[in-house]
N, C-alpha and C. Protein backbone atom coordinates (compact mmCIF):
# COMPACT_ATOMS: atom_id res chain seq x y z
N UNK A 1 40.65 59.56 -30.47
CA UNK A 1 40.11 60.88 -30.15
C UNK A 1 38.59 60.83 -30.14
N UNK A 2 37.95 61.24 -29.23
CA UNK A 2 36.46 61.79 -28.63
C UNK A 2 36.14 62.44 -29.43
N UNK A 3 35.06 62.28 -29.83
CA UNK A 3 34.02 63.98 -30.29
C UNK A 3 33.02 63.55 -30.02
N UNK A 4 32.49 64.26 -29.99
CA UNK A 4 30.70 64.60 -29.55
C UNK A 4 29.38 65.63 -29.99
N UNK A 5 28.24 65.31 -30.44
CA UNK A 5 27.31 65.88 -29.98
C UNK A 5 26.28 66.70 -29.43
N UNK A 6 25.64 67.22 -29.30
CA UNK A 6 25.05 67.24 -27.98
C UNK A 6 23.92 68.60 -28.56
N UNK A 7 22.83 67.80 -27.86
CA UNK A 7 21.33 69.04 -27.63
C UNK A 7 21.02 69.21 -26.67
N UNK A 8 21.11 70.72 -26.21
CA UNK A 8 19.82 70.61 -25.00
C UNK A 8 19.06 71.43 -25.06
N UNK A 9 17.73 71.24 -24.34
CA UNK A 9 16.47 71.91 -24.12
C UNK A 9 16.26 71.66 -23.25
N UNK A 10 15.27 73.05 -22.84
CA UNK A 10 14.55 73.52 -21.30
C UNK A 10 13.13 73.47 -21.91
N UNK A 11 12.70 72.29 -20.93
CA UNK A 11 11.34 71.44 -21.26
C UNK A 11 10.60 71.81 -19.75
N UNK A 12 9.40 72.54 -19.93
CA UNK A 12 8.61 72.72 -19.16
C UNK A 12 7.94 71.86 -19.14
N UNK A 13 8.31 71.29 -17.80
CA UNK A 13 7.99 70.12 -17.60
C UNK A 13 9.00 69.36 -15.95
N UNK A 14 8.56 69.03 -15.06
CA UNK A 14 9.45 68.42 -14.61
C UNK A 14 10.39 67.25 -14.79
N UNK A 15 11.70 67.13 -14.22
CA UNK A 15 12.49 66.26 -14.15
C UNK A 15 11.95 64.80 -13.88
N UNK A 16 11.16 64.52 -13.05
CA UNK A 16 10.45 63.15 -12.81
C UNK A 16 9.26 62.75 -14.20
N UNK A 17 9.05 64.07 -14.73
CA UNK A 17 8.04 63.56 -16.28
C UNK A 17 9.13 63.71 -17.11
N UNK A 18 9.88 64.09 -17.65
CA UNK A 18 11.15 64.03 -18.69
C UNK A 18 11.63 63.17 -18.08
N UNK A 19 11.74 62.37 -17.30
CA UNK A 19 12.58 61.14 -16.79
C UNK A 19 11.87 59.81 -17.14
N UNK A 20 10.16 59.92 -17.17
CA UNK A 20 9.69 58.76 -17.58
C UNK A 20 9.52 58.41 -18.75
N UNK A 21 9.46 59.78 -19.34
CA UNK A 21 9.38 59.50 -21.25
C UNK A 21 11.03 58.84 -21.66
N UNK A 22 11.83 59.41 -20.96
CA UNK A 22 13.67 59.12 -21.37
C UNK A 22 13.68 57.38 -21.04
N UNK A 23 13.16 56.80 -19.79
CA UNK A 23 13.48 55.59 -20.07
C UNK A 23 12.62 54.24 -20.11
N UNK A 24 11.52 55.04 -21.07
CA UNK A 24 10.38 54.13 -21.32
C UNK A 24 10.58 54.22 -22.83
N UNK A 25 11.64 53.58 -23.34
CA UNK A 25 12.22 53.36 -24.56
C UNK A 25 11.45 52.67 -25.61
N UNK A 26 10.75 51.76 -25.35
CA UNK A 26 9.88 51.04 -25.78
C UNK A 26 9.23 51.91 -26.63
N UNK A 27 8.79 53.41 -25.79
CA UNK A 27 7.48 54.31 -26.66
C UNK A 27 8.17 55.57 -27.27
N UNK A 28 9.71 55.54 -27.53
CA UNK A 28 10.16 56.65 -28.23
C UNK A 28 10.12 56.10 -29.86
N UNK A 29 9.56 55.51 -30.52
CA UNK A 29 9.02 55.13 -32.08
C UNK A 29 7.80 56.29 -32.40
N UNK A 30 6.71 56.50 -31.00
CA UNK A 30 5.86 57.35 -31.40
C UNK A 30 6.34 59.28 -30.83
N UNK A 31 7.12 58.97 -30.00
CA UNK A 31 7.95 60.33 -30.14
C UNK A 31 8.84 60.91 -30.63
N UNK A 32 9.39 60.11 -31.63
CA UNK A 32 9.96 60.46 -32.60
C UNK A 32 9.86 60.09 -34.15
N UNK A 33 10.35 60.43 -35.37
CA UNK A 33 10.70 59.60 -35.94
C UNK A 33 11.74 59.71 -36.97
N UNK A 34 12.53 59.42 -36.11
CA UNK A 34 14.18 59.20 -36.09
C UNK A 34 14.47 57.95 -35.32
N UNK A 35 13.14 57.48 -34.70
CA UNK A 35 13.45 55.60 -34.06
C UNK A 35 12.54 55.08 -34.80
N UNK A 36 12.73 54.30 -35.92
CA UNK A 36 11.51 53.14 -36.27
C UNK A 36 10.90 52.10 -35.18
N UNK A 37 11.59 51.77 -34.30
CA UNK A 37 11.53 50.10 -33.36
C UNK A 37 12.59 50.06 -32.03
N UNK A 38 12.07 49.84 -31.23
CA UNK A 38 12.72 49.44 -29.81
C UNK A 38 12.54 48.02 -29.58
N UNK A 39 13.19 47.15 -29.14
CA UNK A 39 12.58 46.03 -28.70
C UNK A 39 13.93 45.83 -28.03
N UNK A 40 13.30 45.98 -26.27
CA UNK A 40 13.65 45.53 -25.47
C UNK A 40 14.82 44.12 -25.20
N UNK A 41 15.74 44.05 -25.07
CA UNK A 41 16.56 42.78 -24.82
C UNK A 41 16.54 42.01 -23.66
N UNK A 42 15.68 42.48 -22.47
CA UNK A 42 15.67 41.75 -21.14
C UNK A 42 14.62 42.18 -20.63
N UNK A 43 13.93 41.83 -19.46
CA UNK A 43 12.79 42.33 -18.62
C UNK A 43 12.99 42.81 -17.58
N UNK A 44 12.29 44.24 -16.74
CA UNK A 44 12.12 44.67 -15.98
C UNK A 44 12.52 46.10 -15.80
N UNK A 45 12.73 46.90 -15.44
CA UNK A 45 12.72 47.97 -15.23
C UNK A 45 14.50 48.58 -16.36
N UNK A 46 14.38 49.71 -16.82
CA UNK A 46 16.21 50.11 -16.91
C UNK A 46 17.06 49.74 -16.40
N UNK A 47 18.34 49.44 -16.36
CA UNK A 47 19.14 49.82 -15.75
C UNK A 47 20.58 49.38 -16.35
N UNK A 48 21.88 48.87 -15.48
CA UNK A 48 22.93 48.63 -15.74
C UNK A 48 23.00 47.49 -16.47
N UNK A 49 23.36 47.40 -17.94
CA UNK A 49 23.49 45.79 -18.24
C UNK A 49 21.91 46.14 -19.00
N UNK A 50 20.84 46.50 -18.81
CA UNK A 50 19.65 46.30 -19.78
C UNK A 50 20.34 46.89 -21.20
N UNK A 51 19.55 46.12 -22.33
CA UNK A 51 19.89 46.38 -23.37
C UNK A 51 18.85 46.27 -24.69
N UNK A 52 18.39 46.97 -25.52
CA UNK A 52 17.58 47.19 -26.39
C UNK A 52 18.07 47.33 -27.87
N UNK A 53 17.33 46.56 -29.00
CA UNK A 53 17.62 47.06 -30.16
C UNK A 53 17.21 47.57 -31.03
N UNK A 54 17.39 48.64 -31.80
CA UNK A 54 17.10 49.92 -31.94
C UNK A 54 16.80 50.10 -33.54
N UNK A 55 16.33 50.28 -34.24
CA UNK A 55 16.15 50.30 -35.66
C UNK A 55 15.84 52.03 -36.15
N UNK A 56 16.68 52.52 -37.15
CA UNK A 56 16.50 53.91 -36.91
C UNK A 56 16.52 54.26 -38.76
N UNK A 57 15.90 55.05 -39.43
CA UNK A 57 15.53 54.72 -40.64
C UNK A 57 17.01 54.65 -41.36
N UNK A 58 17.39 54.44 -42.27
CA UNK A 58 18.52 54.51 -43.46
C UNK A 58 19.62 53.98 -42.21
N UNK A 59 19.85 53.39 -41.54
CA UNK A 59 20.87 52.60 -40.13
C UNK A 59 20.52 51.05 -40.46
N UNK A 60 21.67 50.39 -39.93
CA UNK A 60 21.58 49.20 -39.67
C UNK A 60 21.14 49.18 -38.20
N UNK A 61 20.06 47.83 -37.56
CA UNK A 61 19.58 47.91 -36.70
C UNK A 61 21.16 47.73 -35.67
N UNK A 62 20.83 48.70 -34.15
CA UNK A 62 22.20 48.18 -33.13
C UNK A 62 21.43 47.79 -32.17
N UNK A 63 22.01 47.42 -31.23
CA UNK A 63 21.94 46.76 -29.91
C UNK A 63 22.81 47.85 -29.34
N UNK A 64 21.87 48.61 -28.21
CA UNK A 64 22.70 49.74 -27.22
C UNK A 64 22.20 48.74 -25.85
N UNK A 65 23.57 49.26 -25.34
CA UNK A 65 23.79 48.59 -23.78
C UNK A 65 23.81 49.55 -22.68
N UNK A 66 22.69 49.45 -21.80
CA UNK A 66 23.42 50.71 -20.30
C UNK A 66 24.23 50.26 -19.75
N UNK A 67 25.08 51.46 -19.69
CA UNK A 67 26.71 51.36 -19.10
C UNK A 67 26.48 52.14 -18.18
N UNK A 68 25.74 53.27 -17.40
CA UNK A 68 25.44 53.86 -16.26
C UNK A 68 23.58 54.20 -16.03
N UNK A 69 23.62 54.19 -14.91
CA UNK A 69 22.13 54.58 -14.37
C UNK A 69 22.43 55.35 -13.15
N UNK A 70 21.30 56.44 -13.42
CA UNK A 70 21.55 57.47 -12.03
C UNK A 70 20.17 58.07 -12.30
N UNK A 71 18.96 57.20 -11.61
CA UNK A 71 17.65 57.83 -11.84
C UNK A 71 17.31 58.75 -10.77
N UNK A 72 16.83 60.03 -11.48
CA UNK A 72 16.48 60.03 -12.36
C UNK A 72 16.77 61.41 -12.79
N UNK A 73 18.31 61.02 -12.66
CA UNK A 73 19.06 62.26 -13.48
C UNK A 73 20.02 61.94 -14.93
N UNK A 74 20.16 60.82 -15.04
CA UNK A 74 21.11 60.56 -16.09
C UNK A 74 21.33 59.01 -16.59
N UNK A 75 21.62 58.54 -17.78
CA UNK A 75 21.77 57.27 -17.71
C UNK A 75 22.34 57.53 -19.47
N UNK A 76 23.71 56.39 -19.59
CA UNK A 76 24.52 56.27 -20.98
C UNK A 76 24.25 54.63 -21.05
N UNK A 77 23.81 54.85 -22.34
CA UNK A 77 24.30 53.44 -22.74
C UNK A 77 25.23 53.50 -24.04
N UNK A 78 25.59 52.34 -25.15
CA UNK A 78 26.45 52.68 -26.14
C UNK A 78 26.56 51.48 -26.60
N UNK A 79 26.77 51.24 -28.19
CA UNK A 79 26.63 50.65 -28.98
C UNK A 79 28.09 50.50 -29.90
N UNK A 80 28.26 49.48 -30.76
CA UNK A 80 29.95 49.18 -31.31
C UNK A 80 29.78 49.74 -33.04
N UNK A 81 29.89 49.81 -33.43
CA UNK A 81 29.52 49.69 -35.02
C UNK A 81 31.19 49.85 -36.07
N UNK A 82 31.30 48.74 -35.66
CA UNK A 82 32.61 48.60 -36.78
C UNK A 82 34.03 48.45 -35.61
N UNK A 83 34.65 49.67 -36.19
CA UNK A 83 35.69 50.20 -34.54
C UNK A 83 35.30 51.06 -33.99
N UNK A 84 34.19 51.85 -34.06
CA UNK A 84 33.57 53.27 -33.77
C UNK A 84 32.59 52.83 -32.34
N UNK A 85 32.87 53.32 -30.95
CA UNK A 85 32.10 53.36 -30.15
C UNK A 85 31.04 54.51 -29.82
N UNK A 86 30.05 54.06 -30.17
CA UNK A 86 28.80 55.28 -30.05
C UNK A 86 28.17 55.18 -28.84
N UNK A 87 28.58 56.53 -28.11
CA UNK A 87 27.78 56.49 -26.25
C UNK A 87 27.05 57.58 -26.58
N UNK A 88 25.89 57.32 -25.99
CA UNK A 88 24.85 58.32 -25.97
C UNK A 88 24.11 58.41 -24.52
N UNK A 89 24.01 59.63 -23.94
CA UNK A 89 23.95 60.14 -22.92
C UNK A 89 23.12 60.93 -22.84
N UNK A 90 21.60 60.90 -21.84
CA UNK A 90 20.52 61.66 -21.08
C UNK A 90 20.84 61.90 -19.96
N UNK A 91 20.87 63.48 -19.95
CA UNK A 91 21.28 63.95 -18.61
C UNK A 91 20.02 65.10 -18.28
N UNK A 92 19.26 64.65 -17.12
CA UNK A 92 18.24 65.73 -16.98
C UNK A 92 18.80 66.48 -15.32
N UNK A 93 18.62 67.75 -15.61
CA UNK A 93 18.71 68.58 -14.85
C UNK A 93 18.09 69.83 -14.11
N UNK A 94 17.45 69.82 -12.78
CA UNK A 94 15.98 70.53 -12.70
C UNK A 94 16.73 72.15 -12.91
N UNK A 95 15.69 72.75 -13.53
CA UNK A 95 15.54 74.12 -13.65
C UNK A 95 14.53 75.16 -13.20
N UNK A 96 14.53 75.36 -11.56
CA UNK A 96 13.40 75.89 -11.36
C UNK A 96 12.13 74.24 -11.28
N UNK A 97 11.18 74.78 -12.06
CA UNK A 97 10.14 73.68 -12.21
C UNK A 97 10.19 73.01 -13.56
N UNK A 98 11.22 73.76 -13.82
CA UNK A 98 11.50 73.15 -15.29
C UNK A 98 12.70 72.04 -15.90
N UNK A 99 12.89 71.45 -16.28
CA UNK A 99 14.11 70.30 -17.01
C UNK A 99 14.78 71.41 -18.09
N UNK A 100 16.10 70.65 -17.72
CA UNK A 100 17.30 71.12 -19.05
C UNK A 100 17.25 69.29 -19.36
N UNK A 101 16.96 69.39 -20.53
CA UNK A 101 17.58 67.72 -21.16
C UNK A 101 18.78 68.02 -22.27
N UNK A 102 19.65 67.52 -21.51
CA UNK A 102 20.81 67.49 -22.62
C UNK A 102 21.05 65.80 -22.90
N UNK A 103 20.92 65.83 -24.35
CA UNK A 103 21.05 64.51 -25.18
C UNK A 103 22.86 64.84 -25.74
N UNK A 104 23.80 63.55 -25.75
CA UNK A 104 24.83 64.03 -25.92
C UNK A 104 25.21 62.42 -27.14
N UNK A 105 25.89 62.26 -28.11
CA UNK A 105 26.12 61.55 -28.75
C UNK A 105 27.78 61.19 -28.94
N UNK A 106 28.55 60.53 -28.33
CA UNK A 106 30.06 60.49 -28.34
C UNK A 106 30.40 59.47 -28.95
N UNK A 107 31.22 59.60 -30.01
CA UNK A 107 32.01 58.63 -30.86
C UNK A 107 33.33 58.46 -30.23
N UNK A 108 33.93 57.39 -30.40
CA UNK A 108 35.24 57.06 -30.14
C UNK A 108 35.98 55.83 -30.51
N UNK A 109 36.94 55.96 -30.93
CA UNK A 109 37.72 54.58 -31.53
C UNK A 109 38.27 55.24 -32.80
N UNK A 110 38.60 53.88 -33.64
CA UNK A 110 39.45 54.45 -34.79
C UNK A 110 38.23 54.56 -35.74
N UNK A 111 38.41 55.61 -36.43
CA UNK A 111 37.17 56.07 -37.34
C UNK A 111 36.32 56.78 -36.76
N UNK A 112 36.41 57.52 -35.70
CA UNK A 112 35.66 58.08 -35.35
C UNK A 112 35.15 59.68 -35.85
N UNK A 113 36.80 60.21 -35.92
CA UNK A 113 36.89 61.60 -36.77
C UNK A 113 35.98 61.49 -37.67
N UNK A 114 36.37 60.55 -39.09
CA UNK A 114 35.74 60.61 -40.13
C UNK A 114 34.17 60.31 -40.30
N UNK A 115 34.02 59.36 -39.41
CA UNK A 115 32.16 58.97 -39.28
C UNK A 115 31.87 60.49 -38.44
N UNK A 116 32.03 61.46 -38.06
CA UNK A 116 31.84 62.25 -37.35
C UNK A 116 31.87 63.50 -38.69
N UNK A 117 32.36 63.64 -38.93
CA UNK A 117 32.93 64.44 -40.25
C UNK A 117 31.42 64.03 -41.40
N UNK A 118 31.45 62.80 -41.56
CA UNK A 118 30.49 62.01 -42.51
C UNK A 118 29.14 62.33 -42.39
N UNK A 119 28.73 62.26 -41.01
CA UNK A 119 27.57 61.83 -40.45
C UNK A 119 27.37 62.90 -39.30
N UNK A 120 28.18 63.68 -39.01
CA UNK A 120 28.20 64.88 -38.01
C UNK A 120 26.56 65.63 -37.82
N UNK A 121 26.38 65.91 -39.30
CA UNK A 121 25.10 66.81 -39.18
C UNK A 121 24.12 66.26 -39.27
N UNK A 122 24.01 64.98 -39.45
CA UNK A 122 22.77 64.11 -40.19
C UNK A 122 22.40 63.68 -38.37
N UNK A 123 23.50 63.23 -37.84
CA UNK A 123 23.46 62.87 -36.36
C UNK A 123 23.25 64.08 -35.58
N UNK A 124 23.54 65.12 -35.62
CA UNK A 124 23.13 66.21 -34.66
C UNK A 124 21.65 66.64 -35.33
N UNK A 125 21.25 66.35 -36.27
CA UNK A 125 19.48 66.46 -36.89
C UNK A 125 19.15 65.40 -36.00
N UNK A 126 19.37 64.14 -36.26
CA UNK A 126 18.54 63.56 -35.60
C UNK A 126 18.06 63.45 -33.64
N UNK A 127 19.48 63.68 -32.87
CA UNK A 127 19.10 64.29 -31.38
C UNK A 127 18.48 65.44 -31.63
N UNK A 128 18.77 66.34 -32.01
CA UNK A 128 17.95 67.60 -31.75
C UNK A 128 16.37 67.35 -32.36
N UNK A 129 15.87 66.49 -33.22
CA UNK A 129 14.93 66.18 -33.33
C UNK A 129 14.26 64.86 -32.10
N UNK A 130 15.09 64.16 -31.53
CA UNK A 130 14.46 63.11 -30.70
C UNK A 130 14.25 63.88 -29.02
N UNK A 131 15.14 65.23 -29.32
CA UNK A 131 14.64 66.37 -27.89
C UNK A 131 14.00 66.39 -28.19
N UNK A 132 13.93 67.49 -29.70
CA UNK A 132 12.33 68.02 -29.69
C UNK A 132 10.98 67.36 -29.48
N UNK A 133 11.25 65.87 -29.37
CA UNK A 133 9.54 64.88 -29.32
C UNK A 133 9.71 64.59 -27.56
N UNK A 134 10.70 64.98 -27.08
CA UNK A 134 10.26 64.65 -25.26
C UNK A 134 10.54 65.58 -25.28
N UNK A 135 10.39 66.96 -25.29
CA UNK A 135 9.89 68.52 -25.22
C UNK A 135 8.47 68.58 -25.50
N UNK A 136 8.16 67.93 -26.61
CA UNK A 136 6.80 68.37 -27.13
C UNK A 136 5.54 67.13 -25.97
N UNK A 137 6.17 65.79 -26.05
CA UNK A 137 5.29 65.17 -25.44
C UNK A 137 5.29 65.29 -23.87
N UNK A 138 6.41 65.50 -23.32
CA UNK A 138 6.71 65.63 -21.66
C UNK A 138 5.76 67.54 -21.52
N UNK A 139 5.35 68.62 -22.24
CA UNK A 139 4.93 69.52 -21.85
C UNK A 139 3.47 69.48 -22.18
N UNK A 140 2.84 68.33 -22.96
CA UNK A 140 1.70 68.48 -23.69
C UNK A 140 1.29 67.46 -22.32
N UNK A 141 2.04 66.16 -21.65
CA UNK A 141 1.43 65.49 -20.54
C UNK A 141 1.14 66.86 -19.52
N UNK A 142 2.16 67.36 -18.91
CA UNK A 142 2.78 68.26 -17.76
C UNK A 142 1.33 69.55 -18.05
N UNK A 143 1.11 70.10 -19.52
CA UNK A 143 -0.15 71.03 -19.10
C UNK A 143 -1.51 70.37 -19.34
N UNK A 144 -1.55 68.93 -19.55
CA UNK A 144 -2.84 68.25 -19.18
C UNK A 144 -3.14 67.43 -18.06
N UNK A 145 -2.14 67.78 -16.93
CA UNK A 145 -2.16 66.99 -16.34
C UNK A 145 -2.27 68.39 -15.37
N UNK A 146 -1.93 69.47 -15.40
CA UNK A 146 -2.26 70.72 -14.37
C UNK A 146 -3.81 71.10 -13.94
């Protein structure tokens, strides 16, 4: 059984600037901090098959893999941790001149209920806090850049 996740915010800001902060992964350590470390697993641009590992405070470090790309509206990648599959999903969507970013977090496998149950709120703190830093930094570029 599935469960999931999920934040969204309407980030003033366009879809093509909320799209470059989402997969320039490398620099979400200083937009958030709920990521200690990114380090890249391959070279060159995002995409299918790129993969990064991720260090996030009180976590064991993972290795997330993209499993879809659709720039520059959406892209999942997902990570194993035990039997528990963790997909996590950026989906930007224009609003007017503005972005909806919905961040979505899906568990699945055996153990999933209970790590969900466990870790439910500690994990929905931390997306709704890693919106809030590409809300805050994608509108602070977007009105210095007007």
């Amino acid at each position: 059984m599935a469960t999931d996740i999920t934040s969204v915010l309407v980030i003033e800001a366009s879809v093509e600037q909320v799209w470059d902060l989402t997969v320039d992964i490398e620099a979400w350590p200083r937009l958030t901090p709920t990521i200690t470390s990114v380090e890249r697993l391959d070279d060159g641009p995002l995409r299918v098959g790129s993969s990064a590992r991720i260090v996030q405070p009180k976590q064991r470090p993972a290795v997330w893999t993209v499993t879809r790309f659709d720039a520059p509206h959406a892209y999942e990648w997902e990570t194993k941790i035990l039997t528990v599959t963790m997909a996590g999903t950026h989906h930007l969507v224009a609003e007017g001149e503005h972005c909806r970013n919905e961040l979505r977090v899906e568990l699945s496998g055996f153990g999933s209920g209970l790590l969900r149950r466990l870790l439910g709120r500690t994990m929905r703190q931390a997306i709704e806090t890693e919106n809030a830093g590409f809300k805050r930094e994608a509108e602070r570029a977007h009105h210095t850049n007007r």
